[in-house]
C-alpha atoms as a PDB file:
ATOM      1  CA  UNK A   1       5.470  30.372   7.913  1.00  0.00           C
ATOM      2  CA  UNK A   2       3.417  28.956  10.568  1.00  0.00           C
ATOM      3  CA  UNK A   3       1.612  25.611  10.598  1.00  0.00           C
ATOM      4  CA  UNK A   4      -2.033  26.914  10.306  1.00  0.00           C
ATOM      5  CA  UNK A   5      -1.276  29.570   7.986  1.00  0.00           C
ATOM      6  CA  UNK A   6      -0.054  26.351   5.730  1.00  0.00           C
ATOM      7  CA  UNK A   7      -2.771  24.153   6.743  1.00  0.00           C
ATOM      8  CA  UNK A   8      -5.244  26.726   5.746  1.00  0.00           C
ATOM      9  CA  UNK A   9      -3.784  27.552   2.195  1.00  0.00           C
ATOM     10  CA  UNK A  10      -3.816  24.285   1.606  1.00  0.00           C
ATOM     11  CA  UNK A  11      -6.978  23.580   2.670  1.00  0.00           C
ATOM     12  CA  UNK A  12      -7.730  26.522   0.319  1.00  0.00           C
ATOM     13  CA  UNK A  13      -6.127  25.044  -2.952  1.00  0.00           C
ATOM     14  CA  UNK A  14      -7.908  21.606  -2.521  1.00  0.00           C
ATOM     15  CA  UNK A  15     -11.094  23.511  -1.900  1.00  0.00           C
ATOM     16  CA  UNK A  16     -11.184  25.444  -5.137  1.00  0.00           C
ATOM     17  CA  UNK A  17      -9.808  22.125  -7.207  1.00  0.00           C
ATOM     18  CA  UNK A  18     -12.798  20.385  -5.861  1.00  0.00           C
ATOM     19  CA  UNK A  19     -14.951  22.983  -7.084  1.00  0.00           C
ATOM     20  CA  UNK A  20     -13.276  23.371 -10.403  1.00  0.00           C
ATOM     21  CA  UNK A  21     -13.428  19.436 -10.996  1.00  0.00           C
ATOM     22  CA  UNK A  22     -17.180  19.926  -9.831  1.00  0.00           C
ATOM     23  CA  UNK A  23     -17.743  22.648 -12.227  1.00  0.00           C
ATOM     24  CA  UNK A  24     -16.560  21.050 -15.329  1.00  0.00           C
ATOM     25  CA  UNK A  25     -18.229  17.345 -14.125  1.00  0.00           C
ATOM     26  CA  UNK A  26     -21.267  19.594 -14.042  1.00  0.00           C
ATOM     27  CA  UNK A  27     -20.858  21.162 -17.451  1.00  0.00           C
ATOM     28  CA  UNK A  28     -20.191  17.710 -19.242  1.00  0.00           C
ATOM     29  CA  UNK A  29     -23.711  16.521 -17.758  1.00  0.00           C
ATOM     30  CA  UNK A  30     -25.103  19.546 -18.853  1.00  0.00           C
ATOM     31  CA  UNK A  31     -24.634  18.791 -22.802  1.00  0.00           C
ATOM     32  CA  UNK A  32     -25.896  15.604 -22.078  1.00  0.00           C
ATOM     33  CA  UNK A  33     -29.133  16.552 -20.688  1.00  0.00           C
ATOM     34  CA  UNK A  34     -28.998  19.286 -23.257  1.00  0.00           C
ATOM     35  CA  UNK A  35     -28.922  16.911 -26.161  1.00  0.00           C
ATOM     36  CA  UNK A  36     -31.997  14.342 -24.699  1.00  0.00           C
ATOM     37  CA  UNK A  37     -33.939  17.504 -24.014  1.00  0.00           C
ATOM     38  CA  UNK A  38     -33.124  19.034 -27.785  1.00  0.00           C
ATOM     39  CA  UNK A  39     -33.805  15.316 -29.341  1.00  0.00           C
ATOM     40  CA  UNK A  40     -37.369  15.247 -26.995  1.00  0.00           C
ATOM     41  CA  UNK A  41     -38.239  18.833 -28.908  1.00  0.00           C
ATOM     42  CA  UNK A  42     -38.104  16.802 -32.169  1.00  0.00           C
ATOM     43  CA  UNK A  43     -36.290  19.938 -33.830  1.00  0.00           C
ATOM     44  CA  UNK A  44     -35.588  19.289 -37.553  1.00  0.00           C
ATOM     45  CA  UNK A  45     -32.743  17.986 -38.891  1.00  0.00           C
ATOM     46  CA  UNK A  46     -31.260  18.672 -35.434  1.00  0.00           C
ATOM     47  CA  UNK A  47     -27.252  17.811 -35.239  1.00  0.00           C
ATOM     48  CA  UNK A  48     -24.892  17.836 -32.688  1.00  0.00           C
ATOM     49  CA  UNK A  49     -21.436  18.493 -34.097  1.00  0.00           C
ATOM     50  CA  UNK A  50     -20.052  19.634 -31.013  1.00  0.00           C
ATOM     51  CA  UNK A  51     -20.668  19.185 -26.972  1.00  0.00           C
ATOM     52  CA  UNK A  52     -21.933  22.862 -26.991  1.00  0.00           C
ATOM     53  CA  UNK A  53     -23.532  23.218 -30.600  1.00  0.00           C
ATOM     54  CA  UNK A  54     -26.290  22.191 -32.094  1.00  0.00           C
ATOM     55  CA  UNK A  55     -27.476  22.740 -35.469  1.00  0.00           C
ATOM     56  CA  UNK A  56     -30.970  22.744 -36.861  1.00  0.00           C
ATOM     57  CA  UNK A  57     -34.043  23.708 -38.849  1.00  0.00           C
ATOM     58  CA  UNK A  58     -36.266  26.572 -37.970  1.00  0.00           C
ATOM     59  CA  UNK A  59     -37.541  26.357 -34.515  1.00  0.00           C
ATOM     60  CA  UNK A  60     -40.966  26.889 -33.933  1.00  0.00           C
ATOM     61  CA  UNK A  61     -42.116  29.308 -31.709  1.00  0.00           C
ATOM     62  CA  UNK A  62     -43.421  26.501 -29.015  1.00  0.00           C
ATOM     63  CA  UNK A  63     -39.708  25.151 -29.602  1.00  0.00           C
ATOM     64  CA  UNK A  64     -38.118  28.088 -28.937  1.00  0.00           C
ATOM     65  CA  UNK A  65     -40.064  28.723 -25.278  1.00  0.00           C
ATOM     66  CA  UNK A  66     -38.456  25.171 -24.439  1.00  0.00           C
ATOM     67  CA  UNK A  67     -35.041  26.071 -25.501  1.00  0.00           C
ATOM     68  CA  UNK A  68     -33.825  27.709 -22.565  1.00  0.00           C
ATOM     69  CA  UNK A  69     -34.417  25.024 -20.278  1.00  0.00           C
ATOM     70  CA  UNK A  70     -33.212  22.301 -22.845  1.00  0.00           C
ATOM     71  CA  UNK A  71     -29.876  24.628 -21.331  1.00  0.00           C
ATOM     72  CA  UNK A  72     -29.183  26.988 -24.895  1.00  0.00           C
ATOM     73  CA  UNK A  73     -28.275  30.229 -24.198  1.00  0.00           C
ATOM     74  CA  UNK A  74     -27.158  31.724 -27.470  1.00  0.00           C
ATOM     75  CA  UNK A  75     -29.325  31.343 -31.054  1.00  0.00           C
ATOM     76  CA  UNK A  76     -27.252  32.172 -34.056  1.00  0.00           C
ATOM     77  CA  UNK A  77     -30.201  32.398 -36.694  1.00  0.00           C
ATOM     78  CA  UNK A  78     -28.907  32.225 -40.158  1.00  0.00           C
ATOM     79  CA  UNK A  79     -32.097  33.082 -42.060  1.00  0.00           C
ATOM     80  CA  UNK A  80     -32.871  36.589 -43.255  1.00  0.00           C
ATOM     81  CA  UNK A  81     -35.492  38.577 -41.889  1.00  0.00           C
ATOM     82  CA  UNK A  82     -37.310  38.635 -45.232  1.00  0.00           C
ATOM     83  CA  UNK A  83     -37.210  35.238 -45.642  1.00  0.00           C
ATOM     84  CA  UNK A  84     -39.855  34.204 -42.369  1.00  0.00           C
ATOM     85  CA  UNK A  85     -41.917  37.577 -42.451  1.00  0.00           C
ATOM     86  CA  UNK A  86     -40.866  38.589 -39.077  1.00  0.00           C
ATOM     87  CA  UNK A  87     -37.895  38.783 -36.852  1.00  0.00           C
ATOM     88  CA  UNK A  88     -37.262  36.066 -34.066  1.00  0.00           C
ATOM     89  CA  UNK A  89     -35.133  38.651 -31.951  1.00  0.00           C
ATOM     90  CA  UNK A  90     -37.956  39.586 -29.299  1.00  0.00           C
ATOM     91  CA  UNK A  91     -38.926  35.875 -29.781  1.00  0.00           C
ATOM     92  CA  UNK A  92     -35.803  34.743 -28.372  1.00  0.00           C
ATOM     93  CA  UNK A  93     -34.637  37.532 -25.885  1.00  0.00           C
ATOM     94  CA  UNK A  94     -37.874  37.201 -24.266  1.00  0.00           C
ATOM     95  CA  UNK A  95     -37.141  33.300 -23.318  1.00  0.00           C
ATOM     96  CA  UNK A  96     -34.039  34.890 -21.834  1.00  0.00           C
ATOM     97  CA  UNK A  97     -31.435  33.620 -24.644  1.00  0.00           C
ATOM     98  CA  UNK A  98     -28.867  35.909 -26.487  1.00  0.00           C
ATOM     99  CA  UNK A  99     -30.000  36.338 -30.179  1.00  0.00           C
ATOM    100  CA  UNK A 100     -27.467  36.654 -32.808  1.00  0.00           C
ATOM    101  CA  UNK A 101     -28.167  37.127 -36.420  1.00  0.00           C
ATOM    102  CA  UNK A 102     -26.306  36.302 -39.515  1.00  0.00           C
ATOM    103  CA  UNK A 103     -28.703  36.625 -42.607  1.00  0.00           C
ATOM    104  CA  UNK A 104     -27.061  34.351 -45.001  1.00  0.00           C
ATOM    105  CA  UNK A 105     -29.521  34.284 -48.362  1.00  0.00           C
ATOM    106  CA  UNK A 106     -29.920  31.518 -49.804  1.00  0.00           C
ATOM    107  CA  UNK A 107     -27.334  29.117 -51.690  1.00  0.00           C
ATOM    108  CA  UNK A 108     -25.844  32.952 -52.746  1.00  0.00           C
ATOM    109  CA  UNK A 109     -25.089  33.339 -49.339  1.00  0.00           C
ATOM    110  CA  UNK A 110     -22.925  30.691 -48.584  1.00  0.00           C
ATOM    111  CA  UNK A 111     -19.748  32.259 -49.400  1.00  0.00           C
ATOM    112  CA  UNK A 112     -16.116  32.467 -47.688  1.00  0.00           C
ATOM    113  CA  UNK A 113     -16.457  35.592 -46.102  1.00  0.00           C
ATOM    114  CA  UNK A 114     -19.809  34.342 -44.667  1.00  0.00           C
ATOM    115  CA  UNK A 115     -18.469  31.260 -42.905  1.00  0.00           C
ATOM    116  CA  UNK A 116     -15.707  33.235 -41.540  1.00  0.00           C
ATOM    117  CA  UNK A 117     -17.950  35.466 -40.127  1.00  0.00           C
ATOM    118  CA  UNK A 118     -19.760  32.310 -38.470  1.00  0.00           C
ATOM    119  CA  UNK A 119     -16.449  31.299 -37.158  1.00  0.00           C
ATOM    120  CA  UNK A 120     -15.782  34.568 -35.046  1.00  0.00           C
ATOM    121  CA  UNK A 121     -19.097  34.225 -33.958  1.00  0.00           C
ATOM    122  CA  UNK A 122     -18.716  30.787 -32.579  1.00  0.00           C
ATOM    123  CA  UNK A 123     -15.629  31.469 -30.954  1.00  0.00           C
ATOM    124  CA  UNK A 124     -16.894  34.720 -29.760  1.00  0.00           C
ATOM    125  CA  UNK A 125     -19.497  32.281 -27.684  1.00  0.00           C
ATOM    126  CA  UNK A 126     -15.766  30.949 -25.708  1.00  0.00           C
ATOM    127  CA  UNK A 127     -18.056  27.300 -25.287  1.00  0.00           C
ATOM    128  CA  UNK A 128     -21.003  28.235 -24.154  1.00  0.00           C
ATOM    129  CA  UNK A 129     -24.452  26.279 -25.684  1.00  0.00           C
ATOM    130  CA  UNK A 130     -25.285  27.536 -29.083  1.00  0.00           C
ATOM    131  CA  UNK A 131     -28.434  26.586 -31.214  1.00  0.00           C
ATOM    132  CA  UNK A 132     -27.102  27.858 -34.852  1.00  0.00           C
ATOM    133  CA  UNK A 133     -30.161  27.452 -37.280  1.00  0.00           C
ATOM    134  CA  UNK A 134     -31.379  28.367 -40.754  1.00  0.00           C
ATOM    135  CA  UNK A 135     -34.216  26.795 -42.202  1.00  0.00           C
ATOM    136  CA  UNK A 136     -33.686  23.490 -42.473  1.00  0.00           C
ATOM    137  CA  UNK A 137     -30.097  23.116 -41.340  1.00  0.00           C
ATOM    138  CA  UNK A 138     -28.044  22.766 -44.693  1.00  0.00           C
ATOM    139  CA  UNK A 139     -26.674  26.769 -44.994  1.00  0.00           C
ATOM    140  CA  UNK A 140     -25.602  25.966 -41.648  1.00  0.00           C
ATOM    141  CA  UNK A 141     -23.395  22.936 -42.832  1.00  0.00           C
ATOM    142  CA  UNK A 142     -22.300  24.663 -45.931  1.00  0.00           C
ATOM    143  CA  UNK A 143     -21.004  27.528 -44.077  1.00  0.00           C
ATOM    144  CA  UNK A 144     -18.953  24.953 -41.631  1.00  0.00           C
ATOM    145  CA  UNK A 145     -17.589  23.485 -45.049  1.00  0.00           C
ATOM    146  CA  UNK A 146     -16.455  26.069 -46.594  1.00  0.00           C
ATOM    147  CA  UNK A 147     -14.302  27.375 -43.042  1.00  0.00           C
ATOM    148  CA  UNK A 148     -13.011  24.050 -43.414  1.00  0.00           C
ATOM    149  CA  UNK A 149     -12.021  24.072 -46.829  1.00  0.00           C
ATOM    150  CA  UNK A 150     -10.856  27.540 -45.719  1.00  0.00           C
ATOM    151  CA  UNK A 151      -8.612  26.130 -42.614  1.00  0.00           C
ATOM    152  CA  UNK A 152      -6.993  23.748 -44.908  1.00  0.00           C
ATOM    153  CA  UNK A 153      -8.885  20.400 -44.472  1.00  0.00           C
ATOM    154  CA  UNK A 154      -9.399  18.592 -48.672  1.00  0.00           C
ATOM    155  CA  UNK A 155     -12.362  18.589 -50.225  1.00  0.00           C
ATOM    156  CA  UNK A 156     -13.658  15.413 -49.078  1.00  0.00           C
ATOM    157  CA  UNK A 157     -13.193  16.181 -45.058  1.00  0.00           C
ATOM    158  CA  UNK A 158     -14.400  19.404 -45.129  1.00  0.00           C
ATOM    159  CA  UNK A 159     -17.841  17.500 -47.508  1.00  0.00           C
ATOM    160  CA  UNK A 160     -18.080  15.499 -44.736  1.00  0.00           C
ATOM    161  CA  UNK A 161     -17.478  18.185 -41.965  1.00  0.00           C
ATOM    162  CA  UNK A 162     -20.179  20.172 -43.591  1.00  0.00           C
ATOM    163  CA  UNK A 163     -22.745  16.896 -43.410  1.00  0.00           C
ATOM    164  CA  UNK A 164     -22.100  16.472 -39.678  1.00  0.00           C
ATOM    165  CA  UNK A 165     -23.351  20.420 -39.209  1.00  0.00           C
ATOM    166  CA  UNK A 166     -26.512  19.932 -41.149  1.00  0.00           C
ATOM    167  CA  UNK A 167     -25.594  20.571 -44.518  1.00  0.00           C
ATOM    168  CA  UNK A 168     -27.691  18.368 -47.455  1.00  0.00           C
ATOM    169  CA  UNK A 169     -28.658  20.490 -50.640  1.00  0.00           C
ATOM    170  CA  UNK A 170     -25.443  22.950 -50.826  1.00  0.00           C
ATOM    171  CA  UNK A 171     -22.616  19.968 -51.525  1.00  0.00           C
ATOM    172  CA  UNK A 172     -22.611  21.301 -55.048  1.00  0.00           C
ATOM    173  CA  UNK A 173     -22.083  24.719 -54.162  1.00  0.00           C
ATOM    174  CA  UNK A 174     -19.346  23.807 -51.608  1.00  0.00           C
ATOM    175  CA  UNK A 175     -18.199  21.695 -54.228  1.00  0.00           C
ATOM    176  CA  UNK A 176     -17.790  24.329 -56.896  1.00  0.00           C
ATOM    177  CA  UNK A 177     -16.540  27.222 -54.818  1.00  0.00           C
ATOM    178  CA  UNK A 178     -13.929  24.731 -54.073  1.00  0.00           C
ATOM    179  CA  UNK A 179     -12.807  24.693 -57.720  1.00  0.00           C
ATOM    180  CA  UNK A 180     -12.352  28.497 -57.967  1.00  0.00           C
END
């Protein structure tokens, strides 16, 4: 092989490490700034249980124009249509974000199957920024405990897991579908 044709794969390799390690220096800013700007929209309840998700109460419409530029790109929006009046799908998708809906009803809704289904949608998103929201945070949470309890973790960790995502209200719940 011939010295240039070396020097330039070389050159090549370095080049494209430089940009990786750019890339991800980038990305670790980027859910930095993305958690001041989320904490400056004063959303309620808001949590950040991951470097890519956040968890919160409903969004208000004003909220939800900011969102994009706080750096979310997907809202998982646990609340049922029925619940608000209206659907926040043309809401969202018209501040450019991807809109995904899980309707989980009430304390009824926070069941096994449903926080599996929240897990395949997470890790569906493969990392990128997620605002996951019902209306005050705490189906969120409950959902996250019971995949936890689910996963293997005891009662207390995934109690605690389940606080960290938002949840408040549903411990008994969690608690009792536990015992079953």
């Amino acid at each position: 092989m011939n010295q240039s044709l070396v020097v330039f794969v070389m050159a090549a390799v370095l080049g494209f490490n430089a940009v990786v390690w750019a890339d991800n220096k980038a990305n670790s800013v980027s859910s930095t700034a993305t958690a001041e700007l989320l904490q400056a929209l004063e959303l309620y309840n808001l949590k950040q249980p991951e470097a890519q998700v956040f968890t919160s109460g409903q969004p208000s419409p004003q909220q939800f124009a900011q969102l994009e530029g706080a750096g979310v790109q997907h809202i998982i929006n646990l609340r049922p249509d029925a619940e608000t009046g209206h659907s926040e799908q043309p809401l969202v998708e018209a501040r450019g974000l991807v809109y995904h809906h899980l309707p989980i009803t009430g304390a009824a809704g926070v069941t096994f199957d449903n926080a599996i289904k929240l897990k395949r949608l997470l890790d569906g998103l493969k990392g990128e920024t997620v605002l996951i929201h019902c209306a005050s945070g705490n189906r969120v949470g409950g959902l996250v405990a019971l995949q936890a309890l689910a996963d293997g973790e005891d009662i207390e960790q995934a109690v605690a897991k389940g606080k960290r995502w938002g949840m408040t209200r549903l411990e008994a719940r969690v608690r009792a579908l536990a015992n079953q």
